[in-house]
N, C-alpha and C. Protein backbone atom coordinates (compact mmCIF):
# COMPACT_ATOMS: atom_id res chain seq x y z
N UNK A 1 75.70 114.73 103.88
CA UNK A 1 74.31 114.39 103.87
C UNK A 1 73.94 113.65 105.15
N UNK A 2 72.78 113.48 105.36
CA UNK A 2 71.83 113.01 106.44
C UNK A 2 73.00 113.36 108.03
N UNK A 3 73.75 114.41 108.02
CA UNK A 3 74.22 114.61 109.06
C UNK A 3 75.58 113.99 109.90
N UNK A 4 75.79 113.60 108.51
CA UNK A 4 77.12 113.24 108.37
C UNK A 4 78.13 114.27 107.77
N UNK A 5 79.27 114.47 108.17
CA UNK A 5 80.68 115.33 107.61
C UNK A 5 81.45 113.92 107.15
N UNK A 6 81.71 114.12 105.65
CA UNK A 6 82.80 113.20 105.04
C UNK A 6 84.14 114.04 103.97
N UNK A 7 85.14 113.46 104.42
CA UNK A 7 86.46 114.11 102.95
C UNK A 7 87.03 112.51 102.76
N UNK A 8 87.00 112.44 101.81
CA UNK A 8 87.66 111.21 100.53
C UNK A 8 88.82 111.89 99.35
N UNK A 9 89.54 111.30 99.30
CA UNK A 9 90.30 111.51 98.28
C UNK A 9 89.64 111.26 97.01
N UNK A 10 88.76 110.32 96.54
CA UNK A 10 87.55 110.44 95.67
C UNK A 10 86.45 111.89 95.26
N UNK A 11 87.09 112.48 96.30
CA UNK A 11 86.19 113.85 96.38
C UNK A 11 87.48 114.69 95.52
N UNK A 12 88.31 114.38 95.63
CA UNK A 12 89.09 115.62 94.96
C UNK A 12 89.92 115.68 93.60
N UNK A 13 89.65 114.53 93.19
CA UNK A 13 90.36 113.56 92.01
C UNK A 13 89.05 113.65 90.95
N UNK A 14 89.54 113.52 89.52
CA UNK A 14 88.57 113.24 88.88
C UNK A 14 88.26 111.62 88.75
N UNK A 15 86.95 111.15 88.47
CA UNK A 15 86.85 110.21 88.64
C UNK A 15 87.81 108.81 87.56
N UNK A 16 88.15 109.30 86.85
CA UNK A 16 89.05 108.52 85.96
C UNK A 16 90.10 108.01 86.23
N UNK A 17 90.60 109.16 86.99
CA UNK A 17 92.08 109.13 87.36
C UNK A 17 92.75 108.37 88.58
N UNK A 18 94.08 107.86 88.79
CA UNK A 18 93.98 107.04 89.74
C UNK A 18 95.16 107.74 90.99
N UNK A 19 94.77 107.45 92.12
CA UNK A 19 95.73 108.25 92.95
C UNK A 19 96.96 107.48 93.49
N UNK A 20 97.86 107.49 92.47
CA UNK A 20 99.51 106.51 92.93
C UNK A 20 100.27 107.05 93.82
N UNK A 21 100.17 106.91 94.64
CA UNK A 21 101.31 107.30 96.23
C UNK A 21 101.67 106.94 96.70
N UNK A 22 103.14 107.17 97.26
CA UNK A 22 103.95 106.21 98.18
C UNK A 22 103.59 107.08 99.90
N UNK A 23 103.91 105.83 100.56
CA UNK A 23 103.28 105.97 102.08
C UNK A 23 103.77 107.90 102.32
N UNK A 24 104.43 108.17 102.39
CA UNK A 24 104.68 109.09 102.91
C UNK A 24 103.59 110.29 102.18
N UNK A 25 103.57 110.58 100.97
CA UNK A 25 102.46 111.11 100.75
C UNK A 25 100.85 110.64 100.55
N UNK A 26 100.63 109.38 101.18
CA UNK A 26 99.16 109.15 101.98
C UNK A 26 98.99 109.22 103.23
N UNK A 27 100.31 109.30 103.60
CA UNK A 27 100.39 109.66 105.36
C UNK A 27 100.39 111.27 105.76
N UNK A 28 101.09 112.26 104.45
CA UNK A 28 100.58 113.55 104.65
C UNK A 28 99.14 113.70 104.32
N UNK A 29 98.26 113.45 103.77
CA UNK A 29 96.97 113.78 102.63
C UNK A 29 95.68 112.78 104.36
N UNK A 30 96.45 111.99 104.68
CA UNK A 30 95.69 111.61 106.14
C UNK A 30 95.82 112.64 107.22
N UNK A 31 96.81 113.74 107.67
CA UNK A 31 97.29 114.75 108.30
C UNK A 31 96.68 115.58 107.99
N UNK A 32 96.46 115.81 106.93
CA UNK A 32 95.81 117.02 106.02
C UNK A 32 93.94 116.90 106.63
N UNK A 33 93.34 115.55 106.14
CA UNK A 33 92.12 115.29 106.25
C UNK A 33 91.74 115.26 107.77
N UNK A 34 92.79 114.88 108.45
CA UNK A 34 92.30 115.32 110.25
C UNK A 34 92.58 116.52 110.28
N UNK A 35 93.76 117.28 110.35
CA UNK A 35 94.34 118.46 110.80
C UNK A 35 93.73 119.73 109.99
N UNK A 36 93.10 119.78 108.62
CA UNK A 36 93.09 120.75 108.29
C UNK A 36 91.82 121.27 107.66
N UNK A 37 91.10 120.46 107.70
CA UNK A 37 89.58 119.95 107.32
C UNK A 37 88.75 120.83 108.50
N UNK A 38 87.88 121.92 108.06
CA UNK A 38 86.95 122.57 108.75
C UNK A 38 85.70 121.65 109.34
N UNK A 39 86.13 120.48 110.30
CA UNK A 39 85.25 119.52 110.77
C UNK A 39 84.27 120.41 111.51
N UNK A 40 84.36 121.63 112.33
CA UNK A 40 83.09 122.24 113.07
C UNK A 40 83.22 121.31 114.19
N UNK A 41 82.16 121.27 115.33
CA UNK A 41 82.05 120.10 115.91
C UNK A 41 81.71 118.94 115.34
N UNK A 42 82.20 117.90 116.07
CA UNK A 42 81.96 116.59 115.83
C UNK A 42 81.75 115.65 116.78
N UNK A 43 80.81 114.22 116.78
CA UNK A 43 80.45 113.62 118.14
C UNK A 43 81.81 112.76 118.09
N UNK A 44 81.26 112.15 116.86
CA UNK A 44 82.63 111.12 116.49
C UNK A 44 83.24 111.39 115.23
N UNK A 45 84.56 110.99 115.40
CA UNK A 45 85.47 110.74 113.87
C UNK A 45 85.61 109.79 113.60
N UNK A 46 85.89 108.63 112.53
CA UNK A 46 85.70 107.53 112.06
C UNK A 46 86.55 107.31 111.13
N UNK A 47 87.32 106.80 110.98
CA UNK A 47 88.53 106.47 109.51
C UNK A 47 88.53 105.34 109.49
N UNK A 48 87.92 105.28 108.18
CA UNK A 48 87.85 103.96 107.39
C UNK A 48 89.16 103.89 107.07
N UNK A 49 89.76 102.52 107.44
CA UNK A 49 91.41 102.22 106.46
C UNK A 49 91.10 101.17 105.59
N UNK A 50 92.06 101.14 104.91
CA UNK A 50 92.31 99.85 103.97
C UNK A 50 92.77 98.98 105.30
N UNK A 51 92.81 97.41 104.24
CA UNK A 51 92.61 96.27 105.14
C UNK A 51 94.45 96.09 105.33
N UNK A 52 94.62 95.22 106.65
CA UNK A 52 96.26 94.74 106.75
C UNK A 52 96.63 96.35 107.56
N UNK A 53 97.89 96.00 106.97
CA UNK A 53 99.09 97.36 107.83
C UNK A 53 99.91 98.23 106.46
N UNK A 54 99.68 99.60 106.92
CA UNK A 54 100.45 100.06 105.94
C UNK A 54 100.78 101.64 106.91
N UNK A 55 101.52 102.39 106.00
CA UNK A 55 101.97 103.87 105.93
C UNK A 55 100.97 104.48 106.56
N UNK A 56 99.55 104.50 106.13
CA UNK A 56 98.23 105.22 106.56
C UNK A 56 97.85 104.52 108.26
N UNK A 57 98.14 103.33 108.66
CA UNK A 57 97.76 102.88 109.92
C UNK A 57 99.03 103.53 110.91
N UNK A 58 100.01 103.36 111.00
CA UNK A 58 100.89 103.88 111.33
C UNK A 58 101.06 105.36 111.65
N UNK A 59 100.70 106.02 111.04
CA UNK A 59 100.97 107.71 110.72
C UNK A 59 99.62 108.04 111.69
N UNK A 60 98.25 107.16 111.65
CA UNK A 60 97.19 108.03 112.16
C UNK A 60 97.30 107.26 113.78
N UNK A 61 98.07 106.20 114.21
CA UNK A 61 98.25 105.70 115.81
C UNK A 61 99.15 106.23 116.30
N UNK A 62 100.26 106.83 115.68
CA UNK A 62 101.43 107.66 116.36
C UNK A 62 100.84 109.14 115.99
N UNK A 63 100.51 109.45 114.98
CA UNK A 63 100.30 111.23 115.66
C UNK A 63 98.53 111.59 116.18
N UNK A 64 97.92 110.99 116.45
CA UNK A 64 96.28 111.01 116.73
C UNK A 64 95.94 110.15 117.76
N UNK A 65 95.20 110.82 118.98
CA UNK A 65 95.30 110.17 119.88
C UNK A 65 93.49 108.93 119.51
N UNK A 66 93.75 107.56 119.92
CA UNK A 66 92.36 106.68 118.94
C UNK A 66 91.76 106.23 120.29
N UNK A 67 90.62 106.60 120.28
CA UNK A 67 89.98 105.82 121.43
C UNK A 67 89.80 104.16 121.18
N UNK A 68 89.72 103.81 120.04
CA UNK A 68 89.37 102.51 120.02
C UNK A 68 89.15 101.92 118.42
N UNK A 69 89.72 100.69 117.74
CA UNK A 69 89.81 100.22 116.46
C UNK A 69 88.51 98.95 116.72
N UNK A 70 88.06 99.32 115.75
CA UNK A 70 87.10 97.74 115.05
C UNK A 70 87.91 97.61 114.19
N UNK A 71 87.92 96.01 114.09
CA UNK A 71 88.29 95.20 113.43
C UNK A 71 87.17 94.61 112.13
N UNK A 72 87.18 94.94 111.11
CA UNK A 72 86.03 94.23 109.96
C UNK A 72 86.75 93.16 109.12
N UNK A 73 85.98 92.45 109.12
CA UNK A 73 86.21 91.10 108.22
C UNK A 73 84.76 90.40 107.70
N UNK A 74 85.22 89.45 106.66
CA UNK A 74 84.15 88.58 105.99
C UNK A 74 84.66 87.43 106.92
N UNK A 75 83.62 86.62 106.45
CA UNK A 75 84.18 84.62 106.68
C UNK A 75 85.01 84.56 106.08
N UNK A 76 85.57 84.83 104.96
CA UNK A 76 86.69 84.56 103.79
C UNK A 76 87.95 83.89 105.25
N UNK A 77 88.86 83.04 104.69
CA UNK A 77 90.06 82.85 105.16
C UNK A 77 90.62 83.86 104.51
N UNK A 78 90.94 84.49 103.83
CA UNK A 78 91.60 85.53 102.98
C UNK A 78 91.33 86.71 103.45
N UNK A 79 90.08 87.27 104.24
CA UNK A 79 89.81 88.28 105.08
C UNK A 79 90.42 88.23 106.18
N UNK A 80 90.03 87.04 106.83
CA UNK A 80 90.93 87.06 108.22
C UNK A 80 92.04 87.31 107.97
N UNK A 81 92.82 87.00 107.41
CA UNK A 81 94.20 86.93 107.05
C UNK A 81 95.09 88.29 107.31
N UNK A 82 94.16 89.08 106.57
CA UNK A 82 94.51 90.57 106.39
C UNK A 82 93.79 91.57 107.86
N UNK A 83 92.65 90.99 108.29
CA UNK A 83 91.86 91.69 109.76
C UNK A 83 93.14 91.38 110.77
N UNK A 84 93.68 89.86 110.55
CA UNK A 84 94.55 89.48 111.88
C UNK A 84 95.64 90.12 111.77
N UNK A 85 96.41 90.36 111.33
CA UNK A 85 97.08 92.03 110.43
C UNK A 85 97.01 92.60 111.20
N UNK A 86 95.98 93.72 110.54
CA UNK A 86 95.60 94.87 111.24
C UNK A 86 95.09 94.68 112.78
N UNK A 87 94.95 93.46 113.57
CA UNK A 87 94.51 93.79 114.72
C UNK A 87 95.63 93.91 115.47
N UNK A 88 96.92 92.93 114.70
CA UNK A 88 97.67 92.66 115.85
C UNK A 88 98.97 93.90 115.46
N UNK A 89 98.71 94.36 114.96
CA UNK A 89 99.41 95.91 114.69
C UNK A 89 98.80 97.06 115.66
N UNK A 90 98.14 97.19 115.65
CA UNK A 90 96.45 97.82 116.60
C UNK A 90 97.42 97.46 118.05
N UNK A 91 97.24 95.98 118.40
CA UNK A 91 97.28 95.62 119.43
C UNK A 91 99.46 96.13 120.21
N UNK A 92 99.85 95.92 118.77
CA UNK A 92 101.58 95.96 119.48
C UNK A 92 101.35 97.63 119.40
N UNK A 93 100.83 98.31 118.87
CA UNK A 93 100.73 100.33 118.79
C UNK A 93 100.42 100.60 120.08
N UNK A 94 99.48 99.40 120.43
CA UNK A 94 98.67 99.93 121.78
C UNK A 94 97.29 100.50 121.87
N UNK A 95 96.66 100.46 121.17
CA UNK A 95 95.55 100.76 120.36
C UNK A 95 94.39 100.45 121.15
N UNK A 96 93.45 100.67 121.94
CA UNK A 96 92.54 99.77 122.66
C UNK A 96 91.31 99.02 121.35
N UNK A 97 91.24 97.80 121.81
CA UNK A 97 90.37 97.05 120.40
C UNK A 97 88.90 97.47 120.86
N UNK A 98 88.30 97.56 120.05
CA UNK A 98 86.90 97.74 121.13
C UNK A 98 86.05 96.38 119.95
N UNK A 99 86.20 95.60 119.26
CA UNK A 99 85.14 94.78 119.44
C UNK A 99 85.94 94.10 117.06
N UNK A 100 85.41 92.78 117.01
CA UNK A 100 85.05 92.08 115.63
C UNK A 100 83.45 92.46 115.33
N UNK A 101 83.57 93.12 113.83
CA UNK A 101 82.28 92.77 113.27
C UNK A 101 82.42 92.02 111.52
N UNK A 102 81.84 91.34 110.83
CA UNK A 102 82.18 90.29 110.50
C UNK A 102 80.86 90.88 108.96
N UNK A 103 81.62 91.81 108.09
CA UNK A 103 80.61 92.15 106.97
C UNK A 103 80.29 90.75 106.05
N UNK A 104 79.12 91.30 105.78
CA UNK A 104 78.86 89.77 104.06
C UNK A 104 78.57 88.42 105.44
N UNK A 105 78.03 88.47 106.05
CA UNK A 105 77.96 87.23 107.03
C UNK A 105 76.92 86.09 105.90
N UNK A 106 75.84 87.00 105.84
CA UNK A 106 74.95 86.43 104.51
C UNK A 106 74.42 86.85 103.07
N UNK A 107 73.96 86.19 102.76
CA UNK A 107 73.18 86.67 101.84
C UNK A 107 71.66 86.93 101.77
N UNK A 108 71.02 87.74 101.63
CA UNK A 108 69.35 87.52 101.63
C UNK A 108 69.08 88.12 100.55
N UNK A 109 68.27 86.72 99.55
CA UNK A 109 67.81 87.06 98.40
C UNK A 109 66.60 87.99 98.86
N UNK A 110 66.67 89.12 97.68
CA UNK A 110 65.48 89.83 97.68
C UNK A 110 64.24 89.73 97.45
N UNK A 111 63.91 88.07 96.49
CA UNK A 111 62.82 87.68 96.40
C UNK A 111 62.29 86.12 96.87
N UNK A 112 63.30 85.94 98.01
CA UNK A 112 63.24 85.27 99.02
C UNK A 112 63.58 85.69 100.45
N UNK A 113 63.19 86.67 101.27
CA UNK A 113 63.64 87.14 102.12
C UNK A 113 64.06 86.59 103.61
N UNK A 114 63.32 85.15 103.66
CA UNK A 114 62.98 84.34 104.58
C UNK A 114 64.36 83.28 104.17
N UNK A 115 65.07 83.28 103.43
CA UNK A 115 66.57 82.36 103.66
C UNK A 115 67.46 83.37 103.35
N UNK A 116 68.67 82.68 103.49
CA UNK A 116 69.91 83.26 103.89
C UNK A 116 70.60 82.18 103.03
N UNK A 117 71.68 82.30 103.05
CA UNK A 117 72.98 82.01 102.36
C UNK A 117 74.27 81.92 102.41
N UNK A 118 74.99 81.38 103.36
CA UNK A 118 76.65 81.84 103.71
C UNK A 118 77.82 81.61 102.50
N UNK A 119 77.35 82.76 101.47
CA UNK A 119 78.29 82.28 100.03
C UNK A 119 79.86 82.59 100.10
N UNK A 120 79.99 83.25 101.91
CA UNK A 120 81.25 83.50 102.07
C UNK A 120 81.85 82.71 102.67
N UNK A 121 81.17 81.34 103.66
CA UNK A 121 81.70 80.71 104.50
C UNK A 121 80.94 81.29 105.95
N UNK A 122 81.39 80.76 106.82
CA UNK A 122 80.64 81.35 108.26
C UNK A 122 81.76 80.64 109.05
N UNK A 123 81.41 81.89 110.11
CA UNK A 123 81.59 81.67 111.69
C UNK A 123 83.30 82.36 111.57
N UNK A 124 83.96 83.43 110.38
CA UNK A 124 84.92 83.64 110.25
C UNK A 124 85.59 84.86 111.49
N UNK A 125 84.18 85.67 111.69
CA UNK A 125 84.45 86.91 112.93
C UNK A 125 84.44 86.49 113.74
N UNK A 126 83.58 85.16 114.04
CA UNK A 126 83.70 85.15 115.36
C UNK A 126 85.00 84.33 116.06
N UNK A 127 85.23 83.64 115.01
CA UNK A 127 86.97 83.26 115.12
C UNK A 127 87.61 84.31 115.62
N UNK A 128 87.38 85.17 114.73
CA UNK A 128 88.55 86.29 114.88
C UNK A 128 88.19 87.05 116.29
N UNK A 129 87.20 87.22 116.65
CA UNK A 129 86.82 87.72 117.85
C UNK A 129 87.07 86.61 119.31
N UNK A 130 87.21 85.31 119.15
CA UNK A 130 87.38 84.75 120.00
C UNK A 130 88.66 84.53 120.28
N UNK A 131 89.63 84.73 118.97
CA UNK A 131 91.14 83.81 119.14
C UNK A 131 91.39 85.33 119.86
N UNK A 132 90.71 86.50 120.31
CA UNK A 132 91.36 87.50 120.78
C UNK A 132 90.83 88.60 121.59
N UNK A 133 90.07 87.40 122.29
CA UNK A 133 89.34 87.73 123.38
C UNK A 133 88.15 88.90 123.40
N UNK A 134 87.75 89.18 122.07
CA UNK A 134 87.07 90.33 121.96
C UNK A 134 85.33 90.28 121.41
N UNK A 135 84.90 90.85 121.28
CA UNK A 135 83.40 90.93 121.15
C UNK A 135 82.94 90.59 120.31
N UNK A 136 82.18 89.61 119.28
CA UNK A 136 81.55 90.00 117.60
C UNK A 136 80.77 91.33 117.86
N UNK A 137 80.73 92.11 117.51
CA UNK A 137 79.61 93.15 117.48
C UNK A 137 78.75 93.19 116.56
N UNK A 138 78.60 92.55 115.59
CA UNK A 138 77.53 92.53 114.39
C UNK A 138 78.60 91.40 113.38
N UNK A 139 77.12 90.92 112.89
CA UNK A 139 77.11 90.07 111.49
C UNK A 139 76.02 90.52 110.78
N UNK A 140 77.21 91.84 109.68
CA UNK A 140 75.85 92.27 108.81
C UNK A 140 76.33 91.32 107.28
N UNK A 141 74.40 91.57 106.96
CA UNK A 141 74.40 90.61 106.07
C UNK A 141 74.36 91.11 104.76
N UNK A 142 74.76 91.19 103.37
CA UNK A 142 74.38 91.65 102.08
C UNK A 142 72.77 91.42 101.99
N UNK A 143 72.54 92.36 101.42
CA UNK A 143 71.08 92.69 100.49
C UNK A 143 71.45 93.56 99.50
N UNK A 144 70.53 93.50 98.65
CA UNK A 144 70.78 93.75 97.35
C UNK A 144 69.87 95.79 97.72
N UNK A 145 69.24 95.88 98.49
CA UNK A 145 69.14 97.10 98.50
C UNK A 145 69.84 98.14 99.06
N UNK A 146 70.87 97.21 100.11
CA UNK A 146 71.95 98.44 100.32
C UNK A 146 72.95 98.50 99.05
N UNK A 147 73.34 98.07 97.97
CA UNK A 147 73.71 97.82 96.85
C UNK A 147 72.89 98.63 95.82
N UNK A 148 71.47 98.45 95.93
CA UNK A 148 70.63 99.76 94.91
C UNK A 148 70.75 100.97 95.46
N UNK A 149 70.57 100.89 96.58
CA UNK A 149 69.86 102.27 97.60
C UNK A 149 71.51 103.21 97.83
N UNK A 150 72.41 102.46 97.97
CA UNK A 150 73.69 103.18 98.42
C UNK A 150 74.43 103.91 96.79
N UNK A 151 74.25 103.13 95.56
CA UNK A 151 74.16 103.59 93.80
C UNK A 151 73.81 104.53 93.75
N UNK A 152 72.65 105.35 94.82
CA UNK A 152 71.74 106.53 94.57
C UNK A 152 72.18 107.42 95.34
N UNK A 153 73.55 106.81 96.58
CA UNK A 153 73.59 108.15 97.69
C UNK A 153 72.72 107.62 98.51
N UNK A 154 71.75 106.88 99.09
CA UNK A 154 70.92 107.02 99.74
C UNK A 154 71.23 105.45 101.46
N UNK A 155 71.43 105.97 102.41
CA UNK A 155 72.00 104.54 102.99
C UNK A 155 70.70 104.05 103.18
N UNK A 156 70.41 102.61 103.63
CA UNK A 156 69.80 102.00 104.08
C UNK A 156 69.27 101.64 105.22
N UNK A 157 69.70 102.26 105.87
CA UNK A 157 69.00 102.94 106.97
C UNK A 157 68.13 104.21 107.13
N UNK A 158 67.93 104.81 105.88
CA UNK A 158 67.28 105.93 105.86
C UNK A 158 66.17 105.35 104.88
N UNK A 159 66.71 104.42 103.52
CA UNK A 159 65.61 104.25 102.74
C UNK A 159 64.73 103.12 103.00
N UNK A 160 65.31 101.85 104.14
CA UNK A 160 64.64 101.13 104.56
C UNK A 160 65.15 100.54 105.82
N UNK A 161 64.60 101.71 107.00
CA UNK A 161 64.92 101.15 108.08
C UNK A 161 65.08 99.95 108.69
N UNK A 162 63.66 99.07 108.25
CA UNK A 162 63.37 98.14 108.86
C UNK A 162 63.75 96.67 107.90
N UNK A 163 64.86 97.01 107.33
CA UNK A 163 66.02 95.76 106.27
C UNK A 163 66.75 95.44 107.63
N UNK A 164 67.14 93.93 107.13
CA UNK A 164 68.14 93.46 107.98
C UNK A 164 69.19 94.05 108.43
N UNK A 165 70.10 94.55 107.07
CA UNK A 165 70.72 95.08 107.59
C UNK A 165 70.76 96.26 108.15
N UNK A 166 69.84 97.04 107.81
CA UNK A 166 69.84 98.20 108.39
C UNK A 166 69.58 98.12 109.96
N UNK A 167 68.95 97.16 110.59
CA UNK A 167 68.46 97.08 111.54
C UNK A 167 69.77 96.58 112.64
N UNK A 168 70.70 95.59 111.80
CA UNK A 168 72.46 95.11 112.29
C UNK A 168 73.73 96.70 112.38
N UNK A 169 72.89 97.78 111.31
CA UNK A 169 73.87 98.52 111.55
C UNK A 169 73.43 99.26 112.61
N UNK A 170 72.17 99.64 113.06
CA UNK A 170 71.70 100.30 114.08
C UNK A 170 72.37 99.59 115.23
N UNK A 171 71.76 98.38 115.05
CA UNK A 171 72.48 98.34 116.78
C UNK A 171 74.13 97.71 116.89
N UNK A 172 74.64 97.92 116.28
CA UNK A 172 76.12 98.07 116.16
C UNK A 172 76.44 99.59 116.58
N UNK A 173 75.95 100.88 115.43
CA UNK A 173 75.75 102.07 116.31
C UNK A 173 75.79 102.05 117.89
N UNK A 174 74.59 101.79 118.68
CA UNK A 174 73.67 101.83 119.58
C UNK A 174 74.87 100.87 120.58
N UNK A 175 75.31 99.99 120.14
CA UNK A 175 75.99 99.11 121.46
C UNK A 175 77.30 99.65 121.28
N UNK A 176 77.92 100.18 119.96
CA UNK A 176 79.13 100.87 120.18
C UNK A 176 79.56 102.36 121.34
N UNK A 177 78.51 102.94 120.81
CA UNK A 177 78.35 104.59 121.52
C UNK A 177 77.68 104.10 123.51
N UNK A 178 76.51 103.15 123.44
CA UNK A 178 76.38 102.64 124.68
C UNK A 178 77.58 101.86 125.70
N UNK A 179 78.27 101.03 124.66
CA UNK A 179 79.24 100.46 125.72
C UNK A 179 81.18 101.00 125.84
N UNK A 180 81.06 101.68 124.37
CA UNK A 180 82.29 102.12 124.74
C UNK A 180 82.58 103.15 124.26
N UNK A 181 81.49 103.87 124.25
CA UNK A 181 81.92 105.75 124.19
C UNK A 181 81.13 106.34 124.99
N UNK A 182 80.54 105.81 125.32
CA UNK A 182 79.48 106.93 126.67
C UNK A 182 79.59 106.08 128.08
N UNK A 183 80.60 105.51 128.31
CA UNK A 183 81.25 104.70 129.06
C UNK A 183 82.13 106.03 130.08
C-alpha cells in the first residue's frame, strides 16, 4: 500500500500461531525475504530488526552489502541498553552508522495538544548519539492517532499529515535520503 513493497513473516503464518526458530532458520527465511522476493525495482530496502544482536543481524551484514544502520531507541535505560548492543555490533561488522533516532521521546495528549510529557524519561538518544559521535536524527513523539490510524492500516502521514509526528517522520525521511543517500 501507499507505494510501499513489504514481506513479514506475519504475512505467512496464521495469526494465532507463533513462529519458534532457532537462528539458523531465521537467518535462512531473512535470505529468502531479500534473495527471493519479486521486489521489482526498488529506491530503498529497509529491514526492520529486533533490538540487541542476534542470528538475523549477523547473517544480513555478512551476506548483504548495507549502506548504512540507524540506531532506534526510547529514553528507557533499558532501551539504550539493548540500541548500545546493536550499535556496537554494527560498528565491530563495519557497518557505516548513519545517525540515533530516539522513538516515544513524548507524549501528546490528544485532548491537550499544546503539552507534552516525557513518561519515558528524556534526553536517552541523544546520549546514545553523543557517547558515539553520531547524529540524533529525530525525536518522534507518541500520539494516540498513529496508534488509531495505524489499527486501520492507515499511516499517519497519509491520514494526518500535519500531526507531530507525522511531520518528525517526514523530515527524518527528507534528511536521511538528503544527507546520506543522495550523497
Amino acid at each position: 500500500q501507499y507505494g510501499i513493497k513489504l514481506v513479514s513473516m506475519g504475512l505467512l503464518i496464521p495469526k494465532d500461531k507463533a513462529v519458534i526458530w532457532r537462528g539458523p532458520m531465521a537467518s535462512s527465511a531473512l535470505k529468502q525475504f531479500i534473495l527471493d522476493v519479486e521486489w521489482e525495482e526498488l529506491d530503498y530496502l529497509l529491514v526492520d530488526l529486533p533490538p540487541g544482536t542476534s542470528d538475523i543481524h549477523i547473517t544480513l551484514t555478512q551476506n548483504f552489502p548495507i549502506s548504512g544502520a540507524i540506531i532506534v531507541t526510547t529514553p528507557q535505560k533499558v532501551s539504550l541498553q539493548d540500541s548500545r548492543r546493536g550499535l556496537a555490533m554494527f560498528k565491530q561488522l563495519g557497518v557505516p552508522l548513519i545517525g540515533v533516532v530516539e522513538n516515544m521521546s513524548i507524549f501528546i495528549p490528544p485532548d491537550q495538544p499544546d503539552k507534552s510529557y516525557k513518561i519515558f524519561g528524556s534526553g536517552g538518544g541523544k546520549l546514545l548519539a553523543d557517547e558515539n559521535n553520531l547524529p540524533l536524527l529525530a525525536q518522534i513523539p507518541i500520539e494516540m492517532p498513529v496508534v488509531t490510524e495505524s489499527n486501520q492500516g492507515l499511516p499517519i502521514s497519509i491520514s494526518d499529515p500535519n500531526a507531530n509526528s507525522a511531520i518528525k517522520f517526514q523530515e527524518l525521511a527528507s534528511l536521511i535520503q538528503t544527507k546520506f543517500i543522495d550523497t
